[in-house]
PDB file of N, CA and C in Angstrom:
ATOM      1  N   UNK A   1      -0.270  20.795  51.432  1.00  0.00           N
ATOM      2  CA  UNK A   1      -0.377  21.325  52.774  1.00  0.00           C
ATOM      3  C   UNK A   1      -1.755  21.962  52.964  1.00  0.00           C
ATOM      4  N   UNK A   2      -2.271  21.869  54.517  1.00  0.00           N
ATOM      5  CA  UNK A   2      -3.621  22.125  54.358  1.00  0.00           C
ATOM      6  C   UNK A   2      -3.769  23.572  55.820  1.00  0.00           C
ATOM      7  N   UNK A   3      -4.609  24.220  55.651  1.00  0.00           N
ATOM      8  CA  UNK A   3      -4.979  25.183  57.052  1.00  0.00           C
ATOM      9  C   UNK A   3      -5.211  25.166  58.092  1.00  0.00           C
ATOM     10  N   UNK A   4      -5.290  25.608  59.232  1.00  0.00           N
ATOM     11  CA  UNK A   4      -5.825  25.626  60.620  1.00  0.00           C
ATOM     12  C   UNK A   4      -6.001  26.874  60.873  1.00  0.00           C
ATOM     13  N   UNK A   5      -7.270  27.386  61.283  1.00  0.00           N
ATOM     14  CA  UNK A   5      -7.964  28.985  61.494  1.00  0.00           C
ATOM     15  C   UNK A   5      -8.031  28.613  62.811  1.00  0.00           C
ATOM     16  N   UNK A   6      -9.060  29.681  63.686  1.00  0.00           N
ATOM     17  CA  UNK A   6      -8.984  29.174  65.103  1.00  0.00           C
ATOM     18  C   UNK A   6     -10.140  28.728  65.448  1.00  0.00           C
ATOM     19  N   UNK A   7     -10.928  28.080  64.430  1.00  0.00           N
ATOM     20  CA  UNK A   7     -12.193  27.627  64.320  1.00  0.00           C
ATOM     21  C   UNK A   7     -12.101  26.631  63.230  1.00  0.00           C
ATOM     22  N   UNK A   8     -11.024  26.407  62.422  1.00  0.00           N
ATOM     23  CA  UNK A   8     -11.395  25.203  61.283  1.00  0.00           C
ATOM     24  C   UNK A   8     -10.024  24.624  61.326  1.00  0.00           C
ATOM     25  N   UNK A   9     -10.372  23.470  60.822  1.00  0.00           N
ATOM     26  CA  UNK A   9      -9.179  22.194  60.486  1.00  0.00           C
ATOM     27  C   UNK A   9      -9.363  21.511  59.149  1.00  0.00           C
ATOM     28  N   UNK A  10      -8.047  21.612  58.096  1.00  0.00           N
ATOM     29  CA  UNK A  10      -8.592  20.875  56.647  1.00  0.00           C
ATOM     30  C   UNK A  10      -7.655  19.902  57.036  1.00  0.00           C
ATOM     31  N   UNK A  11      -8.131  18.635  56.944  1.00  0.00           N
ATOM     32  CA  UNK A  11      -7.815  17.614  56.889  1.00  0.00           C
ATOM     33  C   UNK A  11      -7.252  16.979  55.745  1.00  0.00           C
ATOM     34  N   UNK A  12      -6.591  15.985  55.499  1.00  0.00           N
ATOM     35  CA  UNK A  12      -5.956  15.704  54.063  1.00  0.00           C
ATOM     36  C   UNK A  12      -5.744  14.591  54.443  1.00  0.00           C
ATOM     37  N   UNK A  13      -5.760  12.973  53.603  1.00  0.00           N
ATOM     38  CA  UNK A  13      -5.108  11.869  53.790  1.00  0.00           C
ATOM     39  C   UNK A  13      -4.788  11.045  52.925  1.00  0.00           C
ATOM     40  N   UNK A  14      -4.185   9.634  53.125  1.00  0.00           N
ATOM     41  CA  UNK A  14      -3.594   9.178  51.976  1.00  0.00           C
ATOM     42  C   UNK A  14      -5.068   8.117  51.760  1.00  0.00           C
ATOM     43  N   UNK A  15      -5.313   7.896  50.200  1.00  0.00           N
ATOM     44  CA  UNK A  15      -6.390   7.436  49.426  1.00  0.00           C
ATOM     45  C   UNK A  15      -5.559   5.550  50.154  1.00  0.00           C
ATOM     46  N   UNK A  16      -6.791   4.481  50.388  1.00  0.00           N
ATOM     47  CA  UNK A  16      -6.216   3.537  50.818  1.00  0.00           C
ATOM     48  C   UNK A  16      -5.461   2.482  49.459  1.00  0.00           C
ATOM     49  N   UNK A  17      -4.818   1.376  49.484  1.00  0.00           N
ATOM     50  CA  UNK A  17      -4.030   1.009  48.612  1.00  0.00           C
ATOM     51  C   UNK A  17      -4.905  -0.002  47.464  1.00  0.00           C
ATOM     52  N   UNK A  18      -5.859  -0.435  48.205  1.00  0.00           N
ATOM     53  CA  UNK A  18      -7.130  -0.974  47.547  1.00  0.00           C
ATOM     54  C   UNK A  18      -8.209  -0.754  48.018  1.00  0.00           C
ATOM     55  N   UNK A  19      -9.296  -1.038  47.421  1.00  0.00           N
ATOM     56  CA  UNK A  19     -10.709  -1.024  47.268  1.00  0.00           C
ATOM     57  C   UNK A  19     -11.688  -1.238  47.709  1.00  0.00           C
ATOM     58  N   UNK A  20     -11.066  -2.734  47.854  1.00  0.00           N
ATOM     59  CA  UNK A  20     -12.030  -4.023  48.225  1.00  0.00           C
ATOM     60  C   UNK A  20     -12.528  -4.529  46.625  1.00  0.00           C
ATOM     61  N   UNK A  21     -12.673  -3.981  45.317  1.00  0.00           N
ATOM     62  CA  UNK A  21     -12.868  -4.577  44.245  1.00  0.00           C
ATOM     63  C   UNK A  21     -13.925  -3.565  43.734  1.00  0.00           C
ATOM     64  N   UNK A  22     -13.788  -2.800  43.990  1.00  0.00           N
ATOM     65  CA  UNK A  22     -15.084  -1.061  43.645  1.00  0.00           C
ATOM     66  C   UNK A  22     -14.626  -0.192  43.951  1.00  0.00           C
ATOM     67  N   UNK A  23     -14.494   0.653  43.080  1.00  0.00           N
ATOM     68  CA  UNK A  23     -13.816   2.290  43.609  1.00  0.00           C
ATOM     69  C   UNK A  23     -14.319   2.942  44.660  1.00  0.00           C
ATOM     70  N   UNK A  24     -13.401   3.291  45.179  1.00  0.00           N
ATOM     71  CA  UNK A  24     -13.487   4.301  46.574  1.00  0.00           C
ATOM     72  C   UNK A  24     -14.657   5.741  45.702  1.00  0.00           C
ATOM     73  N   UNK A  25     -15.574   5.550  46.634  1.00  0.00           N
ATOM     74  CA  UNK A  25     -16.673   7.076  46.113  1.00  0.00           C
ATOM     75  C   UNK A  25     -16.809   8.095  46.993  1.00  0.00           C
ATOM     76  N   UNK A  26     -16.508   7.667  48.509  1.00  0.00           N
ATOM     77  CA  UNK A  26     -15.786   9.413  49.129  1.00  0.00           C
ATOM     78  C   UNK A  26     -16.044   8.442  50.554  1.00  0.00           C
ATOM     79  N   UNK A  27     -15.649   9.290  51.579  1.00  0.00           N
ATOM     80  CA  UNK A  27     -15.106   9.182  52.944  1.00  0.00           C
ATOM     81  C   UNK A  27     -15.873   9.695  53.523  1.00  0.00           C
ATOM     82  N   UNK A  28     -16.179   9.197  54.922  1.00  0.00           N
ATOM     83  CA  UNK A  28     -16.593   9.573  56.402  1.00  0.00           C
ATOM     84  C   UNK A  28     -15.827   9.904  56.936  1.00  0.00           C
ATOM     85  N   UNK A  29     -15.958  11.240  57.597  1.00  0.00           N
ATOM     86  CA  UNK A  29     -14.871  11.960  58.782  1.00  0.00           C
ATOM     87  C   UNK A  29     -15.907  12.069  59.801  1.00  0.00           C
ATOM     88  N   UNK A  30     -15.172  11.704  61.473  1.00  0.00           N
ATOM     89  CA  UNK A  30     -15.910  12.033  62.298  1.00  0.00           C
ATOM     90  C   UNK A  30     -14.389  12.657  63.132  1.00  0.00           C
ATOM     91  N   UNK A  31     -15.292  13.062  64.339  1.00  0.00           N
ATOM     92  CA  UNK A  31     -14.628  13.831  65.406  1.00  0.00           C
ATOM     93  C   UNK A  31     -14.926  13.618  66.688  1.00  0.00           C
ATOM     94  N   UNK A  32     -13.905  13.978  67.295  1.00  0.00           N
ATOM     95  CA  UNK A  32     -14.169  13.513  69.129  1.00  0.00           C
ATOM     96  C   UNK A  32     -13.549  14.071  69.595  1.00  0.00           C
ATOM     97  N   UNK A  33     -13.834  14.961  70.919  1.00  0.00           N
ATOM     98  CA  UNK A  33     -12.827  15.625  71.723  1.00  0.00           C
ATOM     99  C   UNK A  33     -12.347  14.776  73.186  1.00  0.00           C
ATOM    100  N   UNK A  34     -11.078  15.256  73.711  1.00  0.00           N
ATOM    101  CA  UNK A  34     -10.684  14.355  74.534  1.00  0.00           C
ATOM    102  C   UNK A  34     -11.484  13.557  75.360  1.00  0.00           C
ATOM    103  N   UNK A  35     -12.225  14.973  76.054  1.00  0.00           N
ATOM    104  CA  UNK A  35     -12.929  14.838  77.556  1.00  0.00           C
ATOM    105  C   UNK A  35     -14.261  13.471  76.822  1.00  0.00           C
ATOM    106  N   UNK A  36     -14.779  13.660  75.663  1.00  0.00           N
ATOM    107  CA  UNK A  36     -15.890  12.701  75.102  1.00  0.00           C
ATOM    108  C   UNK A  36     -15.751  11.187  74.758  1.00  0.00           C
ATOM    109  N   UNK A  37     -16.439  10.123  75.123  1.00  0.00           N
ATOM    110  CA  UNK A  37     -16.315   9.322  74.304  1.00  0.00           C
ATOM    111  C   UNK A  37     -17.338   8.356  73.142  1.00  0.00           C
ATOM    112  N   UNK A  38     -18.154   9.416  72.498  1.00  0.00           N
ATOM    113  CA  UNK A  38     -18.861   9.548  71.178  1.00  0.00           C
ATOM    114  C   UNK A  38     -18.109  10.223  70.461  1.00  0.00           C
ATOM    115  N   UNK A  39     -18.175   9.426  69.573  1.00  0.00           N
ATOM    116  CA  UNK A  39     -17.984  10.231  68.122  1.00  0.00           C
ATOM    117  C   UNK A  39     -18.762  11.165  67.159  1.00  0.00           C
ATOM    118  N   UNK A  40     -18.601  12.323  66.835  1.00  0.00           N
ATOM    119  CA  UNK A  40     -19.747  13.096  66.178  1.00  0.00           C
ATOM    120  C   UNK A  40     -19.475  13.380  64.153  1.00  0.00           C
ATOM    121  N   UNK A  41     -20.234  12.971  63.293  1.00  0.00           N
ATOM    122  CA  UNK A  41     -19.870  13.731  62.220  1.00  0.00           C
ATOM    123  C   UNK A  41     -19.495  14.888  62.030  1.00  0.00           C
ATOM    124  N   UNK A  42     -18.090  14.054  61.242  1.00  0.00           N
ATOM    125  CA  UNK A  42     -17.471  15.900  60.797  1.00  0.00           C
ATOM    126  C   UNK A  42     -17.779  16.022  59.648  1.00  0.00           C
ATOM    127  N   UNK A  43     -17.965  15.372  58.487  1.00  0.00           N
ATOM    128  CA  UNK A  43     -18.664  15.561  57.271  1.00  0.00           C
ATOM    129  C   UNK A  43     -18.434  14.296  56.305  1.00  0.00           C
ATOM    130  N   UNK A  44     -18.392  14.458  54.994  1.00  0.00           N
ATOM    131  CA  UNK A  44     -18.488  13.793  53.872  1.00  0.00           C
ATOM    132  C   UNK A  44     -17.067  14.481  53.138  1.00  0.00           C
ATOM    133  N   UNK A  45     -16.839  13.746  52.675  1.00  0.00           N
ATOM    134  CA  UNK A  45     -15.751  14.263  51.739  1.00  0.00           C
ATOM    135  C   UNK A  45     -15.705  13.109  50.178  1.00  0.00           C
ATOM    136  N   UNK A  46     -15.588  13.907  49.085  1.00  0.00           N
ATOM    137  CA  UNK A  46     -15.794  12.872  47.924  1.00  0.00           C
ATOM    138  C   UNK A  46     -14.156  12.045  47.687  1.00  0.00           C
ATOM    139  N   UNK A  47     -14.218  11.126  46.774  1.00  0.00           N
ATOM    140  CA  UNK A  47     -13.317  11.008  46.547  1.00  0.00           C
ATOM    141  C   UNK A  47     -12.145  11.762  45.901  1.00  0.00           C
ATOM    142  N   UNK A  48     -11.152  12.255  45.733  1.00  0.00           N
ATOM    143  CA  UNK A  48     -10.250  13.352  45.284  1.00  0.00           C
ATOM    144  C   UNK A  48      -8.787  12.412  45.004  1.00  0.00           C
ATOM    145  N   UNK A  49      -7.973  13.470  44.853  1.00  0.00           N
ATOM    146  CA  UNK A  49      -6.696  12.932  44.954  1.00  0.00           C
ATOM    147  C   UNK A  49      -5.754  14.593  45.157  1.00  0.00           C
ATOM    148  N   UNK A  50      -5.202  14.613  46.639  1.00  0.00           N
ATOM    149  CA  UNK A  50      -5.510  14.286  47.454  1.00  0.00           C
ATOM    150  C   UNK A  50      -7.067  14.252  48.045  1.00  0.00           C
ATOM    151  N   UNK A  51      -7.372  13.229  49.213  1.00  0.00           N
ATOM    152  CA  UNK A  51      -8.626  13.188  49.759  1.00  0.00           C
ATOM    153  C   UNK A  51      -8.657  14.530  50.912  1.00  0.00           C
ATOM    154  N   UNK A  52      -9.413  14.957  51.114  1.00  0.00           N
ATOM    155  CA  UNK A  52      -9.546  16.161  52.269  1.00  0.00           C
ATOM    156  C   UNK A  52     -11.106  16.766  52.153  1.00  0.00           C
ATOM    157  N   UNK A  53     -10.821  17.287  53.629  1.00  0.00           N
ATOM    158  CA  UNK A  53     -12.029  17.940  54.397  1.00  0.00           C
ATOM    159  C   UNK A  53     -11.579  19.383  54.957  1.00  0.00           C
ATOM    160  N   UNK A  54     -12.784  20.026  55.050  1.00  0.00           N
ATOM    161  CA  UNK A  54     -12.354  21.100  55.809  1.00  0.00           C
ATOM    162  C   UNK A  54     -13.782  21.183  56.923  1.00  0.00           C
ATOM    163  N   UNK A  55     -13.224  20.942  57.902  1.00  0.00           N
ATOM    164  CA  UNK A  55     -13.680  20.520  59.615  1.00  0.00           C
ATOM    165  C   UNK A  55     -14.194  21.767  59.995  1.00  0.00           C
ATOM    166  N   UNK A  56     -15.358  23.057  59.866  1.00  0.00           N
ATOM    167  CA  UNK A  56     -15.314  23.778  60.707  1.00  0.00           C
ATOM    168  C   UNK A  56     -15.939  23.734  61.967  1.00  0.00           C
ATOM    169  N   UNK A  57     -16.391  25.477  62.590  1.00  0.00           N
ATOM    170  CA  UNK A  57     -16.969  25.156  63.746  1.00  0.00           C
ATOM    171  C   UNK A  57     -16.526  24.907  65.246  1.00  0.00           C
ATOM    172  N   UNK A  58     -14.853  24.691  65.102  1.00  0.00           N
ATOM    173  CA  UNK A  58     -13.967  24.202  66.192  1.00  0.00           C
ATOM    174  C   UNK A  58     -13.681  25.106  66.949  1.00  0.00           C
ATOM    175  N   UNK A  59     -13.319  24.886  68.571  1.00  0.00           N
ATOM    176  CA  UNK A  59     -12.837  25.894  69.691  1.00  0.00           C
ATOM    177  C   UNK A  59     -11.531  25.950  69.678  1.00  0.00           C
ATOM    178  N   UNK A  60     -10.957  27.235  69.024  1.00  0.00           N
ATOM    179  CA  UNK A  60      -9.734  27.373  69.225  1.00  0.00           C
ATOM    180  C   UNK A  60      -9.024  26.227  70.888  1.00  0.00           C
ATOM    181  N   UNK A  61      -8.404  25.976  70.707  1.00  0.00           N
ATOM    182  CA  UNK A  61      -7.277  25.382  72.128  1.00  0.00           C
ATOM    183  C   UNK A  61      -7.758  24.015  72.357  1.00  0.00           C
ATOM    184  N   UNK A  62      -9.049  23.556  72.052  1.00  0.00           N
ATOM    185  CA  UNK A  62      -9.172  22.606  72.669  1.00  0.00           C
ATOM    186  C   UNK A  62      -9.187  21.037  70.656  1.00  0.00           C
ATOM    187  N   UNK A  63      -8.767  20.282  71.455  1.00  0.00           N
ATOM    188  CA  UNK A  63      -8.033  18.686  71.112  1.00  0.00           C
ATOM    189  C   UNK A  63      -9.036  18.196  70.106  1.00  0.00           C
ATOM    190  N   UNK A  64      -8.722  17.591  69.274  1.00  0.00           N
ATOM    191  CA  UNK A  64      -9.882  16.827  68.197  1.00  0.00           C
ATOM    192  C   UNK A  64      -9.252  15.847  68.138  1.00  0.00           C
ATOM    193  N   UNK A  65      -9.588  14.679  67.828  1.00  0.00           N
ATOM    194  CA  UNK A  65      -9.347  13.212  67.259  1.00  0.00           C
ATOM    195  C   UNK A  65     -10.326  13.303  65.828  1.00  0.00           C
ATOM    196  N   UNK A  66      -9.415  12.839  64.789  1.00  0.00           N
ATOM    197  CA  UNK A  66     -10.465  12.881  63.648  1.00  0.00           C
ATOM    198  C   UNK A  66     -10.330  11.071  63.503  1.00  0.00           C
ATOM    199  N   UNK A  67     -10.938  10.421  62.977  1.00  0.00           N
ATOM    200  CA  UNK A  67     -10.971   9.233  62.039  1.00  0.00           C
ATOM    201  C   UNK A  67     -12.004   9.189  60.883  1.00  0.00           C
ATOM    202  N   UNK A  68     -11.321   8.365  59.642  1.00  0.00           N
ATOM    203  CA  UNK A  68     -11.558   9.070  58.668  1.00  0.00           C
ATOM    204  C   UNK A  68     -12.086   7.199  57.851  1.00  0.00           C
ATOM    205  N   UNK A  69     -12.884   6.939  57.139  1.00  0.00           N
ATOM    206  CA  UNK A  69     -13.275   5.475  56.494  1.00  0.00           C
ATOM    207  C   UNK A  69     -13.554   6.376  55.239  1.00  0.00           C
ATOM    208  N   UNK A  70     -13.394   4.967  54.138  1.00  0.00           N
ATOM    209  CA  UNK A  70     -13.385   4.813  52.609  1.00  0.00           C
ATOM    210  C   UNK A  70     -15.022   4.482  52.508  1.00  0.00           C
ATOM    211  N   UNK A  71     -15.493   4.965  51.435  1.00  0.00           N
ATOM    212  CA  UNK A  71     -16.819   4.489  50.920  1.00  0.00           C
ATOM    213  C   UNK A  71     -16.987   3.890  49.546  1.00  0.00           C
ATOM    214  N   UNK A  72     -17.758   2.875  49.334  1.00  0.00           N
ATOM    215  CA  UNK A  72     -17.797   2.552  48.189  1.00  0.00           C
ATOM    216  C   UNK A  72     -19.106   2.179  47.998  1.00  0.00           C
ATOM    217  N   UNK A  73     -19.159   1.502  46.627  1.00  0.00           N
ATOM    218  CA  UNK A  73     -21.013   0.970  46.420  1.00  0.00           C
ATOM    219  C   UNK A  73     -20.917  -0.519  47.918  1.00  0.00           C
ATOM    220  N   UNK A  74     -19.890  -0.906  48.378  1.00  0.00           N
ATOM    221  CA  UNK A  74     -20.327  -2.536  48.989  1.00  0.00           C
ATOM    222  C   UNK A  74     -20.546  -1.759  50.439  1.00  0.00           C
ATOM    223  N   UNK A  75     -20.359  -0.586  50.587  1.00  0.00           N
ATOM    224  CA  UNK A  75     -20.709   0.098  52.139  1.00  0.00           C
ATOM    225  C   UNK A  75     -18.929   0.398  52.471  1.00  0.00           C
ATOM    226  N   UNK A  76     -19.230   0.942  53.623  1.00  0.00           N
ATOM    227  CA  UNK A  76     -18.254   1.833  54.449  1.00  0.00           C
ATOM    228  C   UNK A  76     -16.830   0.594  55.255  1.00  0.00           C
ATOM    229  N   UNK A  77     -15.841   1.349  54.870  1.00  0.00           N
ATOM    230  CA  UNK A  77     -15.073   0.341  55.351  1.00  0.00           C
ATOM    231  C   UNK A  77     -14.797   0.691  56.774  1.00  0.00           C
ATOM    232  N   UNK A  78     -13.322   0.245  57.420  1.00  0.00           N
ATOM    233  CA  UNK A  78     -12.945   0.514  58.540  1.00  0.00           C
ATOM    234  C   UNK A  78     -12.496   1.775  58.811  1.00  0.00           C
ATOM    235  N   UNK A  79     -12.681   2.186  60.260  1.00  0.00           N
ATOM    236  CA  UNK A  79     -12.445   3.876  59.998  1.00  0.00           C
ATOM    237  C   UNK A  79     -10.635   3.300  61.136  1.00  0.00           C
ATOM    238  N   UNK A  80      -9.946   4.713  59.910  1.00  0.00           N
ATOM    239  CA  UNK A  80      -8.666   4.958  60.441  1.00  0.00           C
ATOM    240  C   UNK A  80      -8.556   6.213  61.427  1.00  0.00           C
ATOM    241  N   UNK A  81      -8.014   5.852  62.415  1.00  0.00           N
ATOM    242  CA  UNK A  81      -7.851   7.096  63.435  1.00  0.00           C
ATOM    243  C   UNK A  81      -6.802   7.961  63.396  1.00  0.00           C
ATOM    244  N   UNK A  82      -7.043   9.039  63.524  1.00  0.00           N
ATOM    245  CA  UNK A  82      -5.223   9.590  63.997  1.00  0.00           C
ATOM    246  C   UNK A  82      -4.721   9.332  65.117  1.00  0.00           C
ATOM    247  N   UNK A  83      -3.666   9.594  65.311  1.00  0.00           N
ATOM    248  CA  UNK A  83      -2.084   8.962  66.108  1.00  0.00           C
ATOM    249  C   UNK A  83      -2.708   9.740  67.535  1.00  0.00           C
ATOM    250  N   UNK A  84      -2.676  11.695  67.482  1.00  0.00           N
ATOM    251  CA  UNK A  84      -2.481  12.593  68.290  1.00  0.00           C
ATOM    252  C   UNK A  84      -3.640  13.683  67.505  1.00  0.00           C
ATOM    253  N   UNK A  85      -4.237  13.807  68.701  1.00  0.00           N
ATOM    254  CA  UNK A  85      -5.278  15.104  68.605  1.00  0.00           C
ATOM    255  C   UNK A  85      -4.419  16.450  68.217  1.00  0.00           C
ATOM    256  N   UNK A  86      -5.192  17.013  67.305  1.00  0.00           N
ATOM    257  CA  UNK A  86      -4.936  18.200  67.276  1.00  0.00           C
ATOM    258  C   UNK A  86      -6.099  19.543  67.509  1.00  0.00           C
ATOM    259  N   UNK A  87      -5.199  20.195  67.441  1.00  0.00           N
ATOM    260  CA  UNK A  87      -6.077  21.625  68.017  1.00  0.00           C
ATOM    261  C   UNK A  87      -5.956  22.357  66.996  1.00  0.00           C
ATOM    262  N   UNK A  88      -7.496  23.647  66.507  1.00  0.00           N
ATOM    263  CA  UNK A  88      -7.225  24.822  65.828  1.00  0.00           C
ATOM    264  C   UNK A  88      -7.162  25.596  66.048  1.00  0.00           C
ATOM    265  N   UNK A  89      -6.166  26.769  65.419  1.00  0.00           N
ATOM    266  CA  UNK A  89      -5.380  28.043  65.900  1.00  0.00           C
ATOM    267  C   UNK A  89      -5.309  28.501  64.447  1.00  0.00           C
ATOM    268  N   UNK A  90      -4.802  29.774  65.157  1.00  0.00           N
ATOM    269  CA  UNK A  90      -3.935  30.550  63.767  1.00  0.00           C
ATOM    270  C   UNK A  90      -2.562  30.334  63.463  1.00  0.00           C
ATOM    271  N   UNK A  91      -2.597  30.410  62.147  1.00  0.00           N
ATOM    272  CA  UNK A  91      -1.106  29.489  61.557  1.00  0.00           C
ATOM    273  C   UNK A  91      -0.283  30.709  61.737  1.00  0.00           C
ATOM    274  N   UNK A  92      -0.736  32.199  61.057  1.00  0.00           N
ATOM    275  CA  UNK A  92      -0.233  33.301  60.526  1.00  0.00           C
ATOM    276  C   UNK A  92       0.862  33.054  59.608  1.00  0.00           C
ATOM    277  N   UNK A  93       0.207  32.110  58.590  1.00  0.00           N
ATOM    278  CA  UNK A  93       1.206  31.864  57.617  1.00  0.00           C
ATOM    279  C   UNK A  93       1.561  30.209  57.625  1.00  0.00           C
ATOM    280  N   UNK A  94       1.976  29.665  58.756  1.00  0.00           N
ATOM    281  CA  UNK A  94       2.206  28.314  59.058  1.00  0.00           C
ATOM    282  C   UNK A  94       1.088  27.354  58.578  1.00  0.00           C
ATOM    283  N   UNK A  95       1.576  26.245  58.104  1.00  0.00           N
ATOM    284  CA  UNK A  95       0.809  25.106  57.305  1.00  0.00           C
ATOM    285  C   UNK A  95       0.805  23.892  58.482  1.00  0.00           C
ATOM    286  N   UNK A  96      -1.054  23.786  58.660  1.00  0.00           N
ATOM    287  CA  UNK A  96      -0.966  22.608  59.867  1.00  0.00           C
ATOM    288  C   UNK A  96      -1.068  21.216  58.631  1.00  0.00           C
ATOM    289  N   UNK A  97      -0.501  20.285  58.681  1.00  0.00           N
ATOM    290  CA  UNK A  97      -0.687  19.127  58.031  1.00  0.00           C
ATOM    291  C   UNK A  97      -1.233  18.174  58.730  1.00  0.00           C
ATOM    292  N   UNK A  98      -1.717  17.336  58.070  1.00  0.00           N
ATOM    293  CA  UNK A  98      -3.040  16.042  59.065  1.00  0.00           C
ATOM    294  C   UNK A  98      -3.330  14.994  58.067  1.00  0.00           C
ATOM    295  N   UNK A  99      -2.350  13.967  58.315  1.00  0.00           N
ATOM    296  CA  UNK A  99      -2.466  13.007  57.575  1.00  0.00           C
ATOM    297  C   UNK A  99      -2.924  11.594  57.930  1.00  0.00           C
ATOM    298  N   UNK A 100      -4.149  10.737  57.762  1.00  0.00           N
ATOM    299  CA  UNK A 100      -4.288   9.943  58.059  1.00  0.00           C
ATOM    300  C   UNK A 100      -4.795   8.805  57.251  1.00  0.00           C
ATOM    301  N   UNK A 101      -3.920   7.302  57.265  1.00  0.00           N
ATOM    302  CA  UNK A 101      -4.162   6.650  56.436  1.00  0.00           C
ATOM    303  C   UNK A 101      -5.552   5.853  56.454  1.00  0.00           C
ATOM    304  N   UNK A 102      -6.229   5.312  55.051  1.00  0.00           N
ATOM    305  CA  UNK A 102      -7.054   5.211  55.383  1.00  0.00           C
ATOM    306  C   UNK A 102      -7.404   3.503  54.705  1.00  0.00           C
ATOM    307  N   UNK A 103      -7.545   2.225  55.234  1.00  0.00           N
ATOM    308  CA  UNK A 103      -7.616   1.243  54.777  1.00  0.00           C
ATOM    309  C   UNK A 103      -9.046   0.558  54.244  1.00  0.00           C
ATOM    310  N   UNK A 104      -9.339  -0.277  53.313  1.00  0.00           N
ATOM    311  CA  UNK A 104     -10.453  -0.422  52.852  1.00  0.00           C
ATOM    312  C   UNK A 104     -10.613  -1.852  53.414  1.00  0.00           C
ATOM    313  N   UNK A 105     -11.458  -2.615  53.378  1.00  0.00           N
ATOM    314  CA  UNK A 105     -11.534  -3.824  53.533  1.00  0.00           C
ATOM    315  C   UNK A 105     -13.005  -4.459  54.223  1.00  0.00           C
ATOM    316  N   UNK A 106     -13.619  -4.433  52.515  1.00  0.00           N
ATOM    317  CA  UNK A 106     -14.967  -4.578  51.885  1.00  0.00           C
ATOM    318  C   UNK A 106     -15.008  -6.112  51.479  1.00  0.00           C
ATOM    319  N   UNK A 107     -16.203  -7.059  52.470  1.00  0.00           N
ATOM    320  CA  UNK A 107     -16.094  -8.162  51.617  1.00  0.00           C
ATOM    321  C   UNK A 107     -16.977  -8.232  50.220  1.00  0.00           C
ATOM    322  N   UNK A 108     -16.419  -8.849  49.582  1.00  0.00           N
ATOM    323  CA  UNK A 108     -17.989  -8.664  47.895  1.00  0.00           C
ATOM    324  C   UNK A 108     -18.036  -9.912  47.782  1.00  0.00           C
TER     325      UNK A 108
END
């Protein structure tokens, strides 16, 4: 389970099921708010198990879209989106979870 402050979002997702034929070496997260339609870097994240980010910088109340791509030595795969924007707040204890899958599909 991961946090939500009223300025940050940790992100967490599932590692994809293959490769493409080269290990996954870390992920692209970007971000977008409703009203926008660019996408902006939200950071780097290495490979892990679980994979996760922690997103700061955010306006409490208002909506994020994250999508999240696999990296490897053959380049960046397809980026997976989430379902439903979320927003950061205070949990006061409560665990925000944010799971998004993430598929590879690298030709070599």
């Amino acid at each position: 389970m991961k946090d939500s402050t009223e300025t940050s979002i940790t992100l967490t997702w599932t590692a994809p099921p293959g490769d493409g034929g080269a290990p996954v070496t870390g992920y692209v997260v970007e971000r977008r708010e409703p009203s926008k339609r660019a996408w902006t870097a939200a950071g780097r994240a290495p490979a892990g198990d679980p994979p996760q980010l922690g997103v700061a910088g955010l306006v409490e109340g208002l909506a994020y879209t994250f999508r999240v791509a696999a990296e490897n030595q053959v380049g960046l795969g397809p980026f997976a989106e989430m379902q439903k924007p979320v927003s950061p707040r205070s949990q006061f204890g409560q665990s925000l979870v944010v799971m998004v899958m993430v598929m590879v599909n690298v030709d070599l």
